[in-house]
Protein backbone atom coordinates (compact mmCIF):
# COMPACT_ATOMS: atom_id res chain seq x y z
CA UNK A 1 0.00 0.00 0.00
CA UNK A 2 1.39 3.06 -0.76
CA UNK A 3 0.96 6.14 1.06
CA UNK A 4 1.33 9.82 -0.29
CA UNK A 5 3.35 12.29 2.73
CA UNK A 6 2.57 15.63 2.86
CA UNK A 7 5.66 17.56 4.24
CA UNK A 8 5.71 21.07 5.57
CA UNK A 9 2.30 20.16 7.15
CA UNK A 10 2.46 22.91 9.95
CA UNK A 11 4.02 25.57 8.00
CA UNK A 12 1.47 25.28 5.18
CA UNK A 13 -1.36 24.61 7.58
CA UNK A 14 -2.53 26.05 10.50
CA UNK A 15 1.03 27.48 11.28
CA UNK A 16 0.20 29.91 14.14
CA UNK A 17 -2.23 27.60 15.58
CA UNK A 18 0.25 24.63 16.07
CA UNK A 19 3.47 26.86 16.63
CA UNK A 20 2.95 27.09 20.40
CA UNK A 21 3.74 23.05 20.34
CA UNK A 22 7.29 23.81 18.81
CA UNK A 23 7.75 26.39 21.28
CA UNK A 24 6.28 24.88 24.55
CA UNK A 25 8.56 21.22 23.14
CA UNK A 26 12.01 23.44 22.99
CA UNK A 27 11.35 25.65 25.95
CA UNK A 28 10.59 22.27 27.94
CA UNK A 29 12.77 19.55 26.58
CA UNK A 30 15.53 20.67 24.08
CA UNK A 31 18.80 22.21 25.77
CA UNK A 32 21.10 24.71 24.53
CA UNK A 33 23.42 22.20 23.12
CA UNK A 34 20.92 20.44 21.07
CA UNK A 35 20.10 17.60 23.57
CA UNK A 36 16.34 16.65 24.00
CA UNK A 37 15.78 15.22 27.85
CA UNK A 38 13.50 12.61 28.85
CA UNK A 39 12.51 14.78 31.62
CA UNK A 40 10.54 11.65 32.85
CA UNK A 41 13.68 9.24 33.30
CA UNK A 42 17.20 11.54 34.34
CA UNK A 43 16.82 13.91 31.77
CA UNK A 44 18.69 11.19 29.77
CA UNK A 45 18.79 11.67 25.83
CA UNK A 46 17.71 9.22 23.73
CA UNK A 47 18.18 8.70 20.18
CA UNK A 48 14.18 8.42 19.72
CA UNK A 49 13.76 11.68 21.22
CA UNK A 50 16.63 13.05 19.02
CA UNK A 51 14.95 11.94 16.11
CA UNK A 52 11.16 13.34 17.23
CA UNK A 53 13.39 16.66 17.63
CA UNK A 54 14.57 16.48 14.43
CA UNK A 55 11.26 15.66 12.42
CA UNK A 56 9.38 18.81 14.39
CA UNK A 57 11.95 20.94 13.39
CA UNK A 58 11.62 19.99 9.89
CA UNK A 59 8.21 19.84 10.21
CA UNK A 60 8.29 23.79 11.91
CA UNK A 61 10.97 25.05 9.22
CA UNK A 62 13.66 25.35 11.96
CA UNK A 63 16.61 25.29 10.50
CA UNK A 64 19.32 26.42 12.81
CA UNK A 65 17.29 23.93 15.93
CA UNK A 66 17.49 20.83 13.50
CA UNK A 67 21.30 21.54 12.98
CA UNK A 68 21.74 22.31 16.77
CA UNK A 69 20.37 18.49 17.15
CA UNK A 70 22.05 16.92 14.49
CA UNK A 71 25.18 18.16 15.54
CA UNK A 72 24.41 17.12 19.41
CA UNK A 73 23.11 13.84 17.82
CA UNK A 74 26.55 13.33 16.01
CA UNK A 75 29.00 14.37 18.60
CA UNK A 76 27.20 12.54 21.50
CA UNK A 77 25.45 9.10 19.89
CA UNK A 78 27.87 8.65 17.22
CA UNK A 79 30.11 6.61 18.95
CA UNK A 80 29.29 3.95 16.93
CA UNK A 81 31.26 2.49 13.74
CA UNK A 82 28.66 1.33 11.60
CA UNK A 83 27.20 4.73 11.08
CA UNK A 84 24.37 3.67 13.92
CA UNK A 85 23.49 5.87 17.13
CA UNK A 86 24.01 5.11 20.50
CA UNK A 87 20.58 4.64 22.07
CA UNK A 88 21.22 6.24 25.57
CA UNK A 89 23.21 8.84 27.39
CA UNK A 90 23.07 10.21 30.51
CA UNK A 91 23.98 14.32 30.96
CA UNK A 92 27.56 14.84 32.00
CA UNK A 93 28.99 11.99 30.97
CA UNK A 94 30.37 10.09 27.90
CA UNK A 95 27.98 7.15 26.55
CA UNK A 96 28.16 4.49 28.73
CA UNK A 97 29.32 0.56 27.23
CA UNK A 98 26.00 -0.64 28.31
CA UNK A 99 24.17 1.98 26.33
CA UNK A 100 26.44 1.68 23.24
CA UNK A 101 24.17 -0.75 21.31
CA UNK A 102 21.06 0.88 18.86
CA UNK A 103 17.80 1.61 18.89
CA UNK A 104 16.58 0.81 15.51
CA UNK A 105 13.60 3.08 15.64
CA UNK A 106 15.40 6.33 17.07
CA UNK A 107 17.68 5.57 14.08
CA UNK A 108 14.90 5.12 11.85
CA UNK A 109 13.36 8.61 13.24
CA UNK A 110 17.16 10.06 12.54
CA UNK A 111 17.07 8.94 8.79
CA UNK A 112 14.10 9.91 8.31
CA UNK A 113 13.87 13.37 9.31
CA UNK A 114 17.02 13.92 7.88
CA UNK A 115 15.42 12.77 4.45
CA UNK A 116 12.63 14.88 4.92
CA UNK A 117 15.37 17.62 5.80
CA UNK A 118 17.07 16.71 2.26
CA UNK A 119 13.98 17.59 0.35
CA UNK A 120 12.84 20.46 2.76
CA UNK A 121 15.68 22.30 2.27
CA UNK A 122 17.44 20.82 -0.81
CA UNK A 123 20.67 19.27 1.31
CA UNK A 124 22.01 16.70 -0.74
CA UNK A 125 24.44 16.00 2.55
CA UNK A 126 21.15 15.31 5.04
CA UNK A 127 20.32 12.76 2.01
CA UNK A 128 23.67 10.93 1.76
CA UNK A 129 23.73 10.56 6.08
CA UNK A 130 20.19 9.45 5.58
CA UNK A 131 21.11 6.59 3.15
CA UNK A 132 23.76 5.51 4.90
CA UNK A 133 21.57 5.03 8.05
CA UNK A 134 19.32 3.35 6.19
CA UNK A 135 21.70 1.46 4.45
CA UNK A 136 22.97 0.25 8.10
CA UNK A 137 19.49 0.11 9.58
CA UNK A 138 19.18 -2.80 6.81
CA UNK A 139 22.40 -4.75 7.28
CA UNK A 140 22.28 -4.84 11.01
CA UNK A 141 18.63 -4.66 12.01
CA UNK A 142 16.81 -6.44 9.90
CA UNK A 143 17.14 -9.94 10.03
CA UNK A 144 15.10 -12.73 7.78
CA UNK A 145 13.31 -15.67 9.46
CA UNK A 146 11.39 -18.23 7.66
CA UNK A 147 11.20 -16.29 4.33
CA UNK A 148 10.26 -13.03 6.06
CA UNK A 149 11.81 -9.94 7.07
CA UNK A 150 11.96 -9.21 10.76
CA UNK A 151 13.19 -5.92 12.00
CA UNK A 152 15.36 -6.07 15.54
CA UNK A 153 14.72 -3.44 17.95
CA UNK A 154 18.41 -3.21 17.85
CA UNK A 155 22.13 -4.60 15.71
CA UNK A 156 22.44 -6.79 18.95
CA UNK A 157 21.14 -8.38 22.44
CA UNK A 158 17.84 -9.36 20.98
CA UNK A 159 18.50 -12.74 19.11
CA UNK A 160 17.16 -15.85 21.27
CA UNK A 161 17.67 -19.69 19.45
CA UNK A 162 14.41 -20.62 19.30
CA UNK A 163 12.80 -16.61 18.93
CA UNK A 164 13.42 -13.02 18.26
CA UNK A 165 12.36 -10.46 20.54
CA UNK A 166 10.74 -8.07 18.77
CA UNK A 167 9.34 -4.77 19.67
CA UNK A 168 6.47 -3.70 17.14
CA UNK A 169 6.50 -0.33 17.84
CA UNK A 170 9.40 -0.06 16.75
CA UNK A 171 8.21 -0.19 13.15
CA UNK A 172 8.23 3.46 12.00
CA UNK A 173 5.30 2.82 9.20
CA UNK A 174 5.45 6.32 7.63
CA UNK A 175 9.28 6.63 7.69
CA UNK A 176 9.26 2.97 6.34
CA UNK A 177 7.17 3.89 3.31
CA UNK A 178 9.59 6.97 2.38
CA UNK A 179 12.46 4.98 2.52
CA UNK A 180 11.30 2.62 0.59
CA UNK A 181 10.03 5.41 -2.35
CA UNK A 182 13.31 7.34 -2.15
CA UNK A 183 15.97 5.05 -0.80
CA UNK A 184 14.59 1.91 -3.09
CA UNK A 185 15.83 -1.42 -2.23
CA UNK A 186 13.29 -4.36 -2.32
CA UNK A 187 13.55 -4.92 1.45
CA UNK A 188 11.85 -1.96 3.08
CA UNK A 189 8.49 -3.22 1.22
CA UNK A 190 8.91 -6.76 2.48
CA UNK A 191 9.60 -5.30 6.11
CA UNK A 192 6.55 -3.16 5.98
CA UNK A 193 4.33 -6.25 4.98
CA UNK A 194 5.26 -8.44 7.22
CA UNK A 195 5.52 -5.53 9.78
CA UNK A 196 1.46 -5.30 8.70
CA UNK A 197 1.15 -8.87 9.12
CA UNK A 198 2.45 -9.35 12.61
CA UNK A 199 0.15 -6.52 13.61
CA UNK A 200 -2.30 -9.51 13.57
CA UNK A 201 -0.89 -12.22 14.25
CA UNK A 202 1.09 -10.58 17.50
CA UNK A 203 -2.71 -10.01 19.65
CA UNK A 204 -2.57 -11.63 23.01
CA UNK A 205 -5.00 -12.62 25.63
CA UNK A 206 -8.91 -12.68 25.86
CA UNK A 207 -8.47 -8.22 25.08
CA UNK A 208 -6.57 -9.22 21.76
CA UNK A 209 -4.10 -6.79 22.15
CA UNK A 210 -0.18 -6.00 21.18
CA UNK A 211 2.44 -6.35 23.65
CA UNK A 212 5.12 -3.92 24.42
CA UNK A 213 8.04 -7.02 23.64
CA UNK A 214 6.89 -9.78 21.43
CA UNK A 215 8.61 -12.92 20.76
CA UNK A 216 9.13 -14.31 17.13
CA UNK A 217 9.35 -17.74 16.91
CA UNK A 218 12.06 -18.54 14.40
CA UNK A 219 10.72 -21.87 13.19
CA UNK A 220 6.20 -23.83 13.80
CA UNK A 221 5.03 -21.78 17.10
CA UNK A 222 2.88 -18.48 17.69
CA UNK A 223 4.20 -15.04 18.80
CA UNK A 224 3.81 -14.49 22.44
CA UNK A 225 4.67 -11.42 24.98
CA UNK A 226 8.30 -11.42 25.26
CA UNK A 227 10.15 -13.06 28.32
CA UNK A 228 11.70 -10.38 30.79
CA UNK A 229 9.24 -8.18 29.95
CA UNK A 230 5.67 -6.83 31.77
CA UNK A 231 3.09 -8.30 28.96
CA UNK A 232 1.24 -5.19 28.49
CA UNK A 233 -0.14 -3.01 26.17
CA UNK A 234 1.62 -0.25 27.39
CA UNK A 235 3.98 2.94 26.39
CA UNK A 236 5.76 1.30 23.82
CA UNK A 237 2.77 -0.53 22.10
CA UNK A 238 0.39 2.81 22.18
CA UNK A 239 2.96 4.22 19.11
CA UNK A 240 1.81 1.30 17.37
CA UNK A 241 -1.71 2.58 16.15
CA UNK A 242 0.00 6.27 15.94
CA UNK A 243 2.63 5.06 13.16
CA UNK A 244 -0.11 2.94 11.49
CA UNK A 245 -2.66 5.81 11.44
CA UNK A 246 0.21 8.21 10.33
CA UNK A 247 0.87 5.56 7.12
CA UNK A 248 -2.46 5.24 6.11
CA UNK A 249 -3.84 1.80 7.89
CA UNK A 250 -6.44 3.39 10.49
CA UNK A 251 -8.99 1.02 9.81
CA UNK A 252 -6.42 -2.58 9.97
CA UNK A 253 -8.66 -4.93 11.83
CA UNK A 254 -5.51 -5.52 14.23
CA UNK A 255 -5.90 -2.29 16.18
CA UNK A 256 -10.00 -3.06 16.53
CA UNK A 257 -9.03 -4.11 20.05
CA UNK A 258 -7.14 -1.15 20.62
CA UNK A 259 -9.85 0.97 19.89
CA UNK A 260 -12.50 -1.10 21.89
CA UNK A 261 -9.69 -0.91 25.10
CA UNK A 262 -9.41 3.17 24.88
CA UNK A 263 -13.16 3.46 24.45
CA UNK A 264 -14.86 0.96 26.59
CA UNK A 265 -18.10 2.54 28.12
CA UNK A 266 -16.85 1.30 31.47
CA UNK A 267 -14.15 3.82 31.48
CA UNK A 268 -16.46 6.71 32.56
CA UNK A 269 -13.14 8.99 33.37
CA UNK A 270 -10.95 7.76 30.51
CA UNK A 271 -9.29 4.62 29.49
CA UNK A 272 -6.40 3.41 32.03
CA UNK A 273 -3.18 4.03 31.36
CA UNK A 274 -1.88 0.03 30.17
CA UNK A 275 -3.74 -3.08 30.41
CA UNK A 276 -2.16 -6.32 31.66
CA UNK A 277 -2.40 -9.33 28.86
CA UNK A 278 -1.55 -12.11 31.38
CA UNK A 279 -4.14 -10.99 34.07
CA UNK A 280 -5.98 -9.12 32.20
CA UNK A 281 -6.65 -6.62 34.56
CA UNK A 282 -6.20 -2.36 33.93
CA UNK A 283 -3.53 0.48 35.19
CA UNK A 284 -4.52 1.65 38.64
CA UNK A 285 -4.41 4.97 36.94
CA UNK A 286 -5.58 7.24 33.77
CA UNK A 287 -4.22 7.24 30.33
CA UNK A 288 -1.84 10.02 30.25
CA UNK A 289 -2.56 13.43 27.93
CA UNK A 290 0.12 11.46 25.05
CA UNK A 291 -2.18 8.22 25.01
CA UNK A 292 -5.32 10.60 24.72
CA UNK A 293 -3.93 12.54 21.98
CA UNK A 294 -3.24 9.12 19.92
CA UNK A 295 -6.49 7.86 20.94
CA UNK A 296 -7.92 11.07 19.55
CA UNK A 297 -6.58 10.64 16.27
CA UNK A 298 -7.07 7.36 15.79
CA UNK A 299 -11.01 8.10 16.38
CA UNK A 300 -10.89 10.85 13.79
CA UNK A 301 -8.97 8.76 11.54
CA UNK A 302 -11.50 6.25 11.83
CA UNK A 303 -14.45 8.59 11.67
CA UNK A 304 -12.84 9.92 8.36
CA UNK A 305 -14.05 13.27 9.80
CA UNK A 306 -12.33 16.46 8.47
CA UNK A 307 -12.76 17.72 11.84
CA UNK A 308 -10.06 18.41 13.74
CA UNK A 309 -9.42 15.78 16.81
CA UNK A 310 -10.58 16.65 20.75
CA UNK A 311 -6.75 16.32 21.15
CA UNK A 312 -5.60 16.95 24.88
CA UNK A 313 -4.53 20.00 26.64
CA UNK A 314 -0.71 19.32 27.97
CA UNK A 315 0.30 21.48 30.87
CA UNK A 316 3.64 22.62 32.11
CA UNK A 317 4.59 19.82 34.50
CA UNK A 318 4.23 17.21 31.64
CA UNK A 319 7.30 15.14 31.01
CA UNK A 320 8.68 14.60 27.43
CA UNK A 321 7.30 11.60 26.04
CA UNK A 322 3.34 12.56 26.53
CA UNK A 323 4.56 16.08 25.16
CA UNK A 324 5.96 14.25 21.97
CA UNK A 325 3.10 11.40 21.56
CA UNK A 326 0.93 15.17 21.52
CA UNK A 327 2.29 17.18 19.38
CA UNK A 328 3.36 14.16 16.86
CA UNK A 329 -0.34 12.94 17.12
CA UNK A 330 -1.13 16.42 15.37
CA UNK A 331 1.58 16.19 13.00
CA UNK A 332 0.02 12.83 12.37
CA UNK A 333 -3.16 14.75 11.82
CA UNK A 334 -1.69 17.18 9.34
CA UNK A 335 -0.38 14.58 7.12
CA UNK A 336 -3.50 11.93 7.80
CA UNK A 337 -6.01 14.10 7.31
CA UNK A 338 -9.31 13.39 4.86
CA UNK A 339 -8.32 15.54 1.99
CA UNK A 340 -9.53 18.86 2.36
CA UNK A 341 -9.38 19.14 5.87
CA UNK A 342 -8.12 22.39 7.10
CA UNK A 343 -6.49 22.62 10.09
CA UNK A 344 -8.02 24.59 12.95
C-alpha cells in the first residue's frame, strides 16, 4: 500500500495555531546544546527523542534547531562504527558501554527526518547521512526468518535460538514507506508487509491486544509477549496505532481491540493508562494526555471526519514523552487528514 506524505504540514497549515507546540517542546525539553531530555527518566537523551526533535523541526521550518540536534546527535550518539546511534546517554557523561548498542527506531526517526530535511531544504548532505543510516538500519537490524523480514529493535542483544524479541512499535510505518520510495531497495516493502502482518498475528490474551516485547518464533510456534518483559499493552505498544494511522492503515482490523480498550463505556473517566495481557486486569491509573492525543486521532482517523481531533490540553509539569506522543499525534493529523481538511 502506498501512502502519499505531505511535508511542511504545519508551515502550510494552521502554522500559528500549532506553533505554540514547537515552542512549549524546545522551551521544555531541548537544551542549549541540542540535547532533548527525557525529563521523565534523568533527563537522559535518547536517540528516539533526538529523532522526534529532528522531524518537528523539519516539520516547523527550523533550521538552525534541526542543525543544533544533528550536531548534538553526532557528537554525543555517534560513537558507533557502523554509522548507527548510541541509544542512551546520561547528561555529563560520555555514553556508557552498556548503552552503546542501537535503537533501531530512534535511528529510523534520525534517517528519516534527515530525508525529509534533504527535500525540505534541498541538502544533498542530510540525504547521503540518511542513506547511509538506512543502508545500516538494513544490514544490522533487519534480520530474515522463515522467508520473512523481521526488523530487531536493535544490531544486537535481541537474538534468542528458538525466537526473536521483537518490539512492534518499533516499526516506524510512515518513515518505512519513504524509505522505501526514495531510498529503493526491495527490502523496506517486504519489512513493511510483514511488519502489517504481525500486527495480527502478534494479539494476546482474551483483550486481543499488542504487547510492548513480542517474541518471534524462528521456526512452527505463535508469537507471544516477550520473556523479561511486563506483557502489556503499554507505552511502547500505544505508538503502534499512531505510526499505522500516520501511514495510512487506520482502519487494519488488528488495532479493533485497541480501539474497543481506549473506548470501553466502562471507562467513565478515561481509558487506564496500560492493560495487563496475562491478568488481564487495567492500570490503577488514567491514560496520560500522550495516550489521549493518539487515541484522539485514531477516532478521527476512523471517523474519516475532516474535523479536527478533541486532542488533549498538555500542561507545564508534563514530562517529554506525553509532550511528543501530543504534538506528533497532530503532526500525524496534518499529514493523515481526509483531503480537504483544514487545520483549525
Amino acid at each position: 500500500m502506498s501512502v502519499s506524505i505531505l511535508l511542511y504540514s504545519f508551515t502550510n497549515y494552521g502554522y500559528g495555531a500549532q506553533m505554540g507546540w514547537w515552542n512549549f517542546f524546545q522551551n521544555s525539553y531541548l537544551s542549549a546544546d541540542g540535547a532533548v531530555r527525557d525529563t521523565g527518566n534523568e533527563n537522559v537523551s535518547h536517540s528516539e527523542g533526538q529523532g522526534y526533535g529532528m522531524l518537528l523541526a523539519v516539520a516547523f521550518g527550523d533550521r538552525p534547531v534541526f542543525e543544533r540536534l544533528l550536531r548534538w546527535t553526532q557528537g554525543n550518539l555517534g560513537v558507533r562504527d557502523d554509522g548507527l546511534f548510541a541509544w542512551r546517554k546520561y547528561p555529563g557523561r560520555p555514553v556508557q558501554r552498556d548503552d552503546s548498542n542501537n535503537a533501531t527506531d530512534g535511528d529510523i526517526l534520525i534517517a528519516w527526518a534527515l530525508l525529509r530535511a534533504a527535500r525540505a531544504w534541498q541538502s544533498e548532505e542530510y540525504r547521503r547521512l540518511a542513506a547511509r543510516i538506512a543502508r545500516e538500519i538494513l544490514t544490522k537490524c533487519v534480520v530474515e526468518i522463515e522467508g520473512d523480514l523481521v526488523l530487531r529493535p536493535g544490531s544486537g542483544g535481541f537474538d534468542r535460538p528458538t525466537h526473536l524479541v521483537v518490539n512492534l512499535s518499533y516499526y516506524v510505518f510512515p518513515a518505512l514507506y519513504e524509505f522505501a520510495a526514495q531510498l529503493p531497495d526491495r527490502r523496506w516493502n517486504r519489512l513493511i508487509a510483514h511488519g502489517l502482518t504481525m500486527m495480527d498475528h502478534a494479539r494476546y490474551g482474551r483483550s486481543r491486544l499488542i504487547p510492548d516485547w513480542v517474541a518471534h518464533p524462528r521456526g512452527v510456534g505463535r508469537m507471544v509477549p516477550a520473556a523479561g518483559w511486563p506483557a502489556r499493552f503499554s507505552w511502547d505498544a500505544v505508538r503502534i496505532p499512531l505510526y499505522m494511522g500516520w501511514a495510512g492503515h487506520a482502519a487494519d482490523p488488528a488495532l479493533d481491540p485497541v480501539m474497543e480498550f481506549w473506548f470501553d463505556p466502562r471507562w467513565a473517566r478515561g481509558s487506564p493508562a496500560w492493560w495487563d495481557l496475562h491478568q488481564d486486569i487495567p492500570a490503577p491509573y488514567g491514560a496520560t494526555s500522550g495516550i489521549r492525543a493518539v487515541a484522539a486521532l485514531m477516532l478521527a482517523l476512523r471517523l474519516n471526519t475532516r474535523r479536527e481531533p478533541l486532542f488533549p490540553r498538555i500542561s507545564a509539569s508534563e514530562d517529554y514523552y506525553n509532550c511528543a506522543l501530543n504534538v506528533l499525534s497532530r503532526l500525524a493529523w496534518a499529514e493523515a487528514r481526509p483531503t480537504g481538511t483544514p487545520m483549525s
